[in-house]
N, C-alpha and C. Protein backbone atom coordinates (compact mmCIF):
# COMPACT_ATOMS: atom_id res chain seq x y z
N UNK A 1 2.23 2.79 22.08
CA UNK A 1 2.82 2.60 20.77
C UNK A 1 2.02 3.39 19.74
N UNK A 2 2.55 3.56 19.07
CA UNK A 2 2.12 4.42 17.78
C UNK A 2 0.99 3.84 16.89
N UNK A 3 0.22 4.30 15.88
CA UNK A 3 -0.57 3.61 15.46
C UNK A 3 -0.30 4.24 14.02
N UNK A 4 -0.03 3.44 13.08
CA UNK A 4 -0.07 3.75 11.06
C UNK A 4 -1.36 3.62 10.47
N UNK A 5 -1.78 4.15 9.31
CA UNK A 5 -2.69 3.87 8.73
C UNK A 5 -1.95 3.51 7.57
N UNK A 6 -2.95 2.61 6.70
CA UNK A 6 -2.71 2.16 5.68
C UNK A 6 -3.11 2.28 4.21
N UNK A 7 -3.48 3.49 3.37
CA UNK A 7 -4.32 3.52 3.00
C UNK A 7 -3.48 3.09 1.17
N UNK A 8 -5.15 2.42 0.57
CA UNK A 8 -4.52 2.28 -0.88
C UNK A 8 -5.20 2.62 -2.06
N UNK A 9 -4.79 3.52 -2.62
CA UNK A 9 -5.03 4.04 -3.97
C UNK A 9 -4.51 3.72 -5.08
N UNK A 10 -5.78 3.29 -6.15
CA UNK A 10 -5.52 2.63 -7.23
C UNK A 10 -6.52 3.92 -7.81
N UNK A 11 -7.25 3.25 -8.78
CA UNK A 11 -8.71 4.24 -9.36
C UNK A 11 -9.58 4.83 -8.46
N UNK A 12 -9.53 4.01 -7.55
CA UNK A 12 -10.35 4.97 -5.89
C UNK A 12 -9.01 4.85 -4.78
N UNK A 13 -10.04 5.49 -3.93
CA UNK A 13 -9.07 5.58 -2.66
C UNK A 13 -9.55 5.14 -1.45
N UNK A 14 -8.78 3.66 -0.86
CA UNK A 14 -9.56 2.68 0.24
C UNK A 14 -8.84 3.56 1.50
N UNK A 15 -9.47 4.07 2.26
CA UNK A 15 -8.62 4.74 3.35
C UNK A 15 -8.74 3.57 4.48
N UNK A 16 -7.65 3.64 5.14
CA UNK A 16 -7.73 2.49 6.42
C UNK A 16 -7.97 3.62 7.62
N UNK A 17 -9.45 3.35 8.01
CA UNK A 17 -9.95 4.34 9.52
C UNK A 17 -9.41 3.44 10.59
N UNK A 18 -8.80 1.83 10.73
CA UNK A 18 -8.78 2.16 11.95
C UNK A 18 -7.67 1.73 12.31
N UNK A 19 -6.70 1.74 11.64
CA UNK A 19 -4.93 1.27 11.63
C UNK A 19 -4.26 0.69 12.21
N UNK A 20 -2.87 0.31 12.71
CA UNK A 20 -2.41 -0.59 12.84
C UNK A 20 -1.28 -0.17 14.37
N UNK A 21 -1.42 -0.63 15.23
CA UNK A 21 -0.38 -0.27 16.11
C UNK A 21 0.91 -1.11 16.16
N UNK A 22 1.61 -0.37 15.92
CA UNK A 22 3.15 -1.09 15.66
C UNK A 22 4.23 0.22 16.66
N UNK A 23 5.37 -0.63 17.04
CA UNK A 23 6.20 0.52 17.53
C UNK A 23 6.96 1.26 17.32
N UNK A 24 7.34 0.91 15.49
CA UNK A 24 8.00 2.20 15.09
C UNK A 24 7.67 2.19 13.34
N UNK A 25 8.02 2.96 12.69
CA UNK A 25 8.23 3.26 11.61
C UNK A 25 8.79 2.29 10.77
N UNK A 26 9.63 1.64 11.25
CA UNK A 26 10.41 0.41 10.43
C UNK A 26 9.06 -0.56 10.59
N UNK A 27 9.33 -0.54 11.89
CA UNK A 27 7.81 -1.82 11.56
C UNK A 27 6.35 -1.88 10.52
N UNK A 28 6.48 -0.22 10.73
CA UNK A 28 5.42 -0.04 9.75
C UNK A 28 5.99 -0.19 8.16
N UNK A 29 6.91 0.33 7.88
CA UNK A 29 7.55 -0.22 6.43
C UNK A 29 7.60 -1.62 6.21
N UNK A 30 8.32 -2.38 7.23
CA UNK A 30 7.66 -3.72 7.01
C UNK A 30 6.18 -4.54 7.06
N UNK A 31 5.26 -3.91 7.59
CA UNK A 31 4.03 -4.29 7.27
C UNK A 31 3.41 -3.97 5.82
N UNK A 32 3.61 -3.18 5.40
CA UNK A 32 3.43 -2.18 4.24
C UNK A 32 3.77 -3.15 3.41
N UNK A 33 5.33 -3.52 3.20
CA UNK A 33 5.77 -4.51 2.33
C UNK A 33 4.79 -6.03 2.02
N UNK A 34 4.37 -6.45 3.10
CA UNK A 34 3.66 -7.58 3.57
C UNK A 34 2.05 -6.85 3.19
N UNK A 35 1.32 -5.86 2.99
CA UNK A 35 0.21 -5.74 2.74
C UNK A 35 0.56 -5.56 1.18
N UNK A 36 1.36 -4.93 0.44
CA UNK A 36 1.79 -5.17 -0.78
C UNK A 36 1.43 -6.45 -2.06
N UNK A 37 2.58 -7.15 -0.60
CA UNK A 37 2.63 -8.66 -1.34
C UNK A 37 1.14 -9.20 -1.50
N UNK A 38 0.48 -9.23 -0.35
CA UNK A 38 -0.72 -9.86 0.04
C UNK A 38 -1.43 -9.39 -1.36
N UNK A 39 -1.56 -7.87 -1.20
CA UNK A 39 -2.57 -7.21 -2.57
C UNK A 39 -1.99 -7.98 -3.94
N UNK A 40 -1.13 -8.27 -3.68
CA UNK A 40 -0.10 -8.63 -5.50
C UNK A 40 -0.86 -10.12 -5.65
N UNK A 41 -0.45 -10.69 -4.76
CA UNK A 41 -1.16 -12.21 -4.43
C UNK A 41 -2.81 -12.35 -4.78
N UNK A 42 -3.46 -11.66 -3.97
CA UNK A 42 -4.76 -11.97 -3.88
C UNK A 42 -5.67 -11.27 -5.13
N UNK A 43 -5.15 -9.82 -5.70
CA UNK A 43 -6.01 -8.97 -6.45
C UNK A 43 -5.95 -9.66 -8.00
N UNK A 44 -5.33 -10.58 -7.94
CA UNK A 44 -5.16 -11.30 -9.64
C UNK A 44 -5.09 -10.37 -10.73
N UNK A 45 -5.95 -10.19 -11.94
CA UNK A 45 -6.08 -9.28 -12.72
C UNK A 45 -6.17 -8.17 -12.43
N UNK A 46 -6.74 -7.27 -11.50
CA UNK A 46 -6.79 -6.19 -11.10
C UNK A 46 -5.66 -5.41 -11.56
N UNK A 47 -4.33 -6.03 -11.22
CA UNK A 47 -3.26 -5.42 -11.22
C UNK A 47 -2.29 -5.45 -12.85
N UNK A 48 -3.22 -5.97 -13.72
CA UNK A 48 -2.39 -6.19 -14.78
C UNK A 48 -3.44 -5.09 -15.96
N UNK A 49 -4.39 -4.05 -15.08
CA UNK A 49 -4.48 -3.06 -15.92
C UNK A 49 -3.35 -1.76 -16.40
N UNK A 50 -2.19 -1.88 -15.96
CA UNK A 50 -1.32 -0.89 -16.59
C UNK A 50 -1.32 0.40 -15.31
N UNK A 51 -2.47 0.40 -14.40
CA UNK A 51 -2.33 1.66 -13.96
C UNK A 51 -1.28 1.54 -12.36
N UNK A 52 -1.24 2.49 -12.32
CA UNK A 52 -0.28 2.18 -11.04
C UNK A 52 -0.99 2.31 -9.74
N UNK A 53 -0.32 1.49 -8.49
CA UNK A 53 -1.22 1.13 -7.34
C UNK A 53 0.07 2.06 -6.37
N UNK A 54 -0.67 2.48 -5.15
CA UNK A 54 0.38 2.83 -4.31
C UNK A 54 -0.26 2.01 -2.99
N UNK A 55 0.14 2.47 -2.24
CA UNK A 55 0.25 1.98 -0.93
C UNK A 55 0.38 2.95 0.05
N UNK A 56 -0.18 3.56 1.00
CA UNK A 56 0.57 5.28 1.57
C UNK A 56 0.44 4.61 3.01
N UNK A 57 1.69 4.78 3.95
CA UNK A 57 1.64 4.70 5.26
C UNK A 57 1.86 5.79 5.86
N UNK A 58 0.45 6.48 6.60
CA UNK A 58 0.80 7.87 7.48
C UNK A 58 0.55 7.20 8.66
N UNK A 59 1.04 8.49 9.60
CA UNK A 59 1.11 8.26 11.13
C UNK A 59 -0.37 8.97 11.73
N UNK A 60 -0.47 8.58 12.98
CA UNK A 60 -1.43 9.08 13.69
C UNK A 60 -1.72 10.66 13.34
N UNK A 61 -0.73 11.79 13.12
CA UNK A 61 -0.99 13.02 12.64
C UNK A 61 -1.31 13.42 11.48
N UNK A 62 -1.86 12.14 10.52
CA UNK A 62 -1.56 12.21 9.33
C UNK A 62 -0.53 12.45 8.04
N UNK A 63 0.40 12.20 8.95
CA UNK A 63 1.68 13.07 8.04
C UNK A 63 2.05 11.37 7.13
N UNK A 64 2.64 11.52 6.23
CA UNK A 64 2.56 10.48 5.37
C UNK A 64 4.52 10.09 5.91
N UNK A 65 4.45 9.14 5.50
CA UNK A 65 5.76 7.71 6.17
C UNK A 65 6.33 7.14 5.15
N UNK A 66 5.58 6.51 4.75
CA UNK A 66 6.23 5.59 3.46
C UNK A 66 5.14 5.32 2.05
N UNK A 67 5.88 5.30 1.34
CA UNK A 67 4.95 5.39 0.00
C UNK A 67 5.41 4.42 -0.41
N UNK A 68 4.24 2.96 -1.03
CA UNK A 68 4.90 1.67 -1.48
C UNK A 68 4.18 1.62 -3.14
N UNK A 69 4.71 1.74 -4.46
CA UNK A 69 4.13 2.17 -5.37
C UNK A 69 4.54 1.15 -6.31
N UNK A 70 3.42 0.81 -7.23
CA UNK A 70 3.96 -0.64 -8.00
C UNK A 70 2.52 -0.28 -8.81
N UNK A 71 3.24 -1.25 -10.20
CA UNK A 71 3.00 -1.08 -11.39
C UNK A 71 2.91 -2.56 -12.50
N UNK A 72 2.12 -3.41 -12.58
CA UNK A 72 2.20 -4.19 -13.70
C UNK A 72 1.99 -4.23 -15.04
N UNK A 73 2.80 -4.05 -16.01
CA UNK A 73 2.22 -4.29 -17.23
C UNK A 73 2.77 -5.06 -17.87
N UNK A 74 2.01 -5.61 -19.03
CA UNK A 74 2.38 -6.60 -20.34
C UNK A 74 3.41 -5.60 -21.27
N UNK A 75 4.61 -6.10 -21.39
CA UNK A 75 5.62 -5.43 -22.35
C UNK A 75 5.40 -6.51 -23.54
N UNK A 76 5.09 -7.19 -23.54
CA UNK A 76 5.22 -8.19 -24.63
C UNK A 76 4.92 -8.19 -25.84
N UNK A 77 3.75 -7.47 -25.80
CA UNK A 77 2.74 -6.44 -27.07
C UNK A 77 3.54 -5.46 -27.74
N UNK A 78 4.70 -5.09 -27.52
CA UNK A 78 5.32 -4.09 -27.91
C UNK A 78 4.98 -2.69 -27.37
């Protein structure tokens, strides 16, 4: 089976060295979604600086898969 990496860039860049074996591409989009949530959940404030977070799923050749990209801010301030 194939193996994804996961890597996530915000202000730095966390690379995932030792990734995830799943058997296809969908599966990996759905994990992606689910490491997302997890980050949205767990990073609290982190995410309510305005800047934008991605998410990048490449494959074993490095070639990039899916891009999961999200953004919180306060509109409320005008």
């Amino acid at each position: 089976m194939p193996r994804y990496f996961f890597h996530i860039c915000d202000r730095e860049k966390f690379t995932d060295k030792d990734g995830t074996t799943l058997a296809n591409s969908e599966e990996a989009r759905a994990h992606a979604i689910t490491i997302a949530g997890e980050l949205l959940r767990d990073a609290g404030k982190k995410f309510w600086s305005g800047k934008e977070w991605r998410l990048l799923v490449t494959d074993e050749t490095g070639a990039n898969i899916w891009r999961v990209r999200f953004l919180v801010e306060d509109i409320s301030l005008g």
